[in-house]
Protein backbone atom coordinates (compact mmCIF):
# COMPACT_ATOMS: atom_id res chain seq x y z
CA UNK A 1 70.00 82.85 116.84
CA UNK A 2 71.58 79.55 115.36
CA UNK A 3 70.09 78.77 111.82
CA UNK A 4 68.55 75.34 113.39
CA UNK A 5 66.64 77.07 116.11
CA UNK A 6 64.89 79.85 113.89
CA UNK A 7 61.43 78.95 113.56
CA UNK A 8 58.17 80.30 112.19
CA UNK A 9 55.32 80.77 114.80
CA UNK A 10 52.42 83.27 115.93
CA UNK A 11 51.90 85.48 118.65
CA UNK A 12 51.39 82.47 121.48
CA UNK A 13 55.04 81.27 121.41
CA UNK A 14 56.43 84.40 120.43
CA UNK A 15 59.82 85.02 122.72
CA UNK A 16 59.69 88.91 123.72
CA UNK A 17 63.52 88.90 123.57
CA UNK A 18 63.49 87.40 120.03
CA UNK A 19 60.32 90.37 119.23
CA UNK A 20 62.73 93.17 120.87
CA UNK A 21 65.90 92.04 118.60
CA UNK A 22 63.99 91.51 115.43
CA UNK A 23 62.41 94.95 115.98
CA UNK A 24 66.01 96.29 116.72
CA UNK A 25 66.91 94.95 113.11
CA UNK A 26 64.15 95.72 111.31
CA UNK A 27 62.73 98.52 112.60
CA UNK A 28 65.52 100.79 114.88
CA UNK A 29 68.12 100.73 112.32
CA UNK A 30 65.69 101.53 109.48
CA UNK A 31 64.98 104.64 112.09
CA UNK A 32 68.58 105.65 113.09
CA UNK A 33 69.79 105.31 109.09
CA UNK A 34 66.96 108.17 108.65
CA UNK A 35 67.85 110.07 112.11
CA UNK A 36 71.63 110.26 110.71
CA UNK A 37 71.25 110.98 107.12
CA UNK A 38 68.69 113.43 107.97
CA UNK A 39 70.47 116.68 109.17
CA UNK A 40 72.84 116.18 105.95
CA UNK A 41 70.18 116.11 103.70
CA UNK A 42 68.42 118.90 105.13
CA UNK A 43 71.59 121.06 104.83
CA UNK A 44 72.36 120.32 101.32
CA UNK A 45 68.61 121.17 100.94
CA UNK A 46 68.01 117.73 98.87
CA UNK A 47 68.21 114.18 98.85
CA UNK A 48 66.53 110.48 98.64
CA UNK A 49 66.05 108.14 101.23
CA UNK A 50 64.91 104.90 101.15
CA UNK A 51 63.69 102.25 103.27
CA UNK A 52 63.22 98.26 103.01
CA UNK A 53 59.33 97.51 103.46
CA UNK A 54 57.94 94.49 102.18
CA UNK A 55 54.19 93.05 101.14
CA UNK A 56 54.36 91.33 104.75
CA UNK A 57 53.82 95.14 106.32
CA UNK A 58 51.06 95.61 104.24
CA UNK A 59 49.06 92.82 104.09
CA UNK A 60 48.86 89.49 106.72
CA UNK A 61 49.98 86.15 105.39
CA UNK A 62 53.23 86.73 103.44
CA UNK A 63 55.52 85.83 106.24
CA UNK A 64 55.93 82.95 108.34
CA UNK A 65 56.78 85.37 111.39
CA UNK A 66 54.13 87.94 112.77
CA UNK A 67 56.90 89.77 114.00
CA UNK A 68 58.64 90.60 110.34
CA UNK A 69 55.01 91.79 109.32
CA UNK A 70 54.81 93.97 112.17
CA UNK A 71 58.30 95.23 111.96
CA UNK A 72 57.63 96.18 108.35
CA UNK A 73 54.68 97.55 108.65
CA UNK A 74 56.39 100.09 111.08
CA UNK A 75 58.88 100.66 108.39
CA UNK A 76 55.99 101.95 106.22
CA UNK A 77 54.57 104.19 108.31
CA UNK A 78 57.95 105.61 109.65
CA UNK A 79 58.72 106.22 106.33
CA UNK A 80 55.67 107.98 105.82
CA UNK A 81 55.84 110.16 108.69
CA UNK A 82 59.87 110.87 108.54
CA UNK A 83 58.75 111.86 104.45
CA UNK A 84 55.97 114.62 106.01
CA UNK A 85 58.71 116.25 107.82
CA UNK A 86 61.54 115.97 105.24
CA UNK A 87 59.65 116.80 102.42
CA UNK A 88 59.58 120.24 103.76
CA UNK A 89 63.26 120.34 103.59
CA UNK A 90 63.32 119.03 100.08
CA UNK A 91 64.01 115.74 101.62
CA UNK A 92 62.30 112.26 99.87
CA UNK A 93 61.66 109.88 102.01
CA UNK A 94 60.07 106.58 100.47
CA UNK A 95 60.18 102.52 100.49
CA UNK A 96 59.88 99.56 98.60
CA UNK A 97 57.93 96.77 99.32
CA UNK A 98 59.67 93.45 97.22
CA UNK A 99 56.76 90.31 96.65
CA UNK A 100 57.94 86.83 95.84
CA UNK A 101 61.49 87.99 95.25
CA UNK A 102 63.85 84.80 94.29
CA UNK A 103 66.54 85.16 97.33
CA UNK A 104 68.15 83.27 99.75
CA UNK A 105 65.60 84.94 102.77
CA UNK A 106 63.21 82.38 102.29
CA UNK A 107 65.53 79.83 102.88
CA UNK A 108 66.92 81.35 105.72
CA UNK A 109 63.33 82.20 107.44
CA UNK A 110 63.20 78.37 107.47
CA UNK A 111 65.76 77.73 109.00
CA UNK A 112 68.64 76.47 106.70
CA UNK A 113 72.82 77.84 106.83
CA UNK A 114 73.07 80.20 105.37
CA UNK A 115 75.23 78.58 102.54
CA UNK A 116 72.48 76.72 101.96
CA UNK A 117 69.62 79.47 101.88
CA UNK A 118 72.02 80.65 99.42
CA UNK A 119 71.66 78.41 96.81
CA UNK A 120 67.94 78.64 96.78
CA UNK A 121 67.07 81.13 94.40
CA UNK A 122 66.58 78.72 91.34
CA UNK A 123 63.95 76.79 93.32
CA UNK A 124 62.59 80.21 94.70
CA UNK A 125 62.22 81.11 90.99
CA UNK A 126 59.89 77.67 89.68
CA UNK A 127 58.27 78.45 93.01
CA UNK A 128 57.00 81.83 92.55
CA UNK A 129 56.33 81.84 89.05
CA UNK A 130 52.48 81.15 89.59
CA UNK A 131 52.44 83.40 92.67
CA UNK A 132 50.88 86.49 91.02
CA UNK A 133 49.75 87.31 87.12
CA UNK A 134 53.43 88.16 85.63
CA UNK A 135 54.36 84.20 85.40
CA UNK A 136 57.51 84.67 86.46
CA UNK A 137 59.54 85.44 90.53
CA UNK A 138 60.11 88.54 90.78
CA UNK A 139 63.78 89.01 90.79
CA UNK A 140 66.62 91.25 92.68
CA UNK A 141 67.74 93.41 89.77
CA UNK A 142 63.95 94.14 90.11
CA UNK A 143 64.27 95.73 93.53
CA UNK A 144 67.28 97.39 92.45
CA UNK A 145 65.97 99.32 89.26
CA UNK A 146 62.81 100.63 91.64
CA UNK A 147 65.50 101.83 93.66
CA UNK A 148 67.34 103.33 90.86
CA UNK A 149 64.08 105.40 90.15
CA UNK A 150 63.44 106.37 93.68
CA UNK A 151 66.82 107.35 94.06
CA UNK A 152 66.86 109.76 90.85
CA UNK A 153 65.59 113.08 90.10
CA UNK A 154 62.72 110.64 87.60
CA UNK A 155 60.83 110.70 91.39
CA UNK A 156 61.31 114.03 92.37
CA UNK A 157 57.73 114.29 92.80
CA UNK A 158 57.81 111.25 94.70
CA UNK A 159 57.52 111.25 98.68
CA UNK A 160 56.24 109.10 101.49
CA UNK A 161 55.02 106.55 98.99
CA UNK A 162 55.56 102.56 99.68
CA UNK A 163 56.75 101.50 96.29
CA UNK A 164 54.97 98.13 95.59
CA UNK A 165 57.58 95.34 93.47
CA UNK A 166 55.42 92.11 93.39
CA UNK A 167 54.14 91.33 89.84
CA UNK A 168 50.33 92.24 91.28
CA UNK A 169 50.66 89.46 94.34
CA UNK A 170 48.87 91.55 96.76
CA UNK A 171 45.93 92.55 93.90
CA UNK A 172 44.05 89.99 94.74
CA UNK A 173 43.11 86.39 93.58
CA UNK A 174 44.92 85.52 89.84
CA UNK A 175 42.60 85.89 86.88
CA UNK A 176 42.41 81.98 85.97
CA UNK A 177 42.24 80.84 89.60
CA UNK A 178 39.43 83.21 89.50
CA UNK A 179 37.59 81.72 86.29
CA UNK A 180 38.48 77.96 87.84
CA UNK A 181 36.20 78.73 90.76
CA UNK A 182 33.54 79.94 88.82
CA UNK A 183 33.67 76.61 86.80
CA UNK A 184 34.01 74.75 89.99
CA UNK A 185 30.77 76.90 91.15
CA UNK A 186 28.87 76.25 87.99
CA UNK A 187 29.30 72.38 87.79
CA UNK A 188 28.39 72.40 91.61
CA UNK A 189 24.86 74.56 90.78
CA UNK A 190 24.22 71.87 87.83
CA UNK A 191 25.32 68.86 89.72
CA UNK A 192 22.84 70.47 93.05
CA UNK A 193 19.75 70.67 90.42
C-alpha cells in the first residue's frame, strides 16, 4: 500500500484484505522462518530461534493499528507453542518484544516515504524519553544486544519466553506521574473541605 494511503484505524474500517496481508507479514512468515529452520535444528540437536514480538502483542494501546497488536500477539504465542515442541529437541525458541524503540516504523505507521520515516529517529528519541522510568528511547543496538543473549549459550536455559526491551513502559504508570496525581488528589480533598 502507497505510503499516503496507510492509515491508523480500529476494527470498524478495518479492510479484510489489508488484515489478511498484514497477517501474511507479520504473522505467516514469522511461522514459515520457524517451519524451515526447524528440521535443521532438530538434526544438529541444537539451536536458537527468535522471533519479532512487540509490547503491542502484549498489551492494547501501543499501536495505532489493531491489526499489528493482533498479529504480534500471535507471534508470542506461536513462539511459545513452536518452543514446547522444540525444546524437546534441544531447540530454543523465544522473542523479543522492543517498547518505544527510536526507528523509522513510527514514521512509517503514519504514513510518511519512507526516506522520510527514515530520518525520524532523533525526534523519536526527545519523544520517548519520558515514555517509561529509564529517561531515555530505547534504542536499536538495544534490541540487538537482547538478541545477542538469546542467541548465545548465556540463555541456554532460556525457552518460550517473550523477552521484554522497553525501559519498564508496560509496568505501569511512571513513579512521578504517580506522586503528581496524588498531589492533584490532595489539593482537590482540601480545596472540597
Amino acid at each position: 500500500m502507497p505510503a499516503a494511503r496507510r492509515r491508523p484505524g480500529g476494527i470498524e474500517g478495518l479492510d479484510v484484505e489489508r488484515f489478511d496481508a498484514a497477517m501474511a507479514t507479520l504473522v505467516r512468515s514469522v511461522m514459515l522462518g520457524m517451519k524451515h529452520a526447524a528440521p535443521v535444528m532438530k538434526k544438529q540437536g541444537s539451536g536458537s530461534i527468535i522471533n519479532n514480538g512487540s509490547i503491542a502483542g502484549r498489551l492494547a494501546g501501543f499501536s495505532s493499528s489493531v491489526v499489528y497488536g493482533a498479529a504480534k500477539a500471535a507471534v508470542i504465542h506461536l513462539t511459545k507453542c513452536v518452543a514446547m515442541e522444540l525444546g524437546e529437541s534441544n531447540v530454543r525458541v523465544n522473542s523479543i518484544s522492543p517498547g518505544a524503540i527510536a526507528t523509522g516504523i513510527f514514521g512509517k505507521a503514519l504514513g510518511l516515504a519512507t526516506d522520510a520515516a527514515e530520518a525520524t529517529p532523533a525526534v523519536m528519541r526527545e519523544v520517548f524519553k519520558t515514555a517509561q522510568p529509564i529517561p531515555r528511547a530505547g534504542l536499536p543496538d538495544d534490541i540487538a544486544q537482547a538478541a545477542v543473549f538469546l542467541a548465545s549459550d548465556e540463555s541456554s536455559f532460556v525457552n518460550g519466553h517473550d523477552l521484554v526491551v522497553d525501559g519498564a513502559v508496560t509496568g505501569g504508570r511512571n513513579w512521578s506521574q504517580q506522586q503528581q496525581g496524588y498531589v492533584a488528589m490532595r489539593k482537590a480533598f482540601d480545596q472540597g473541605a
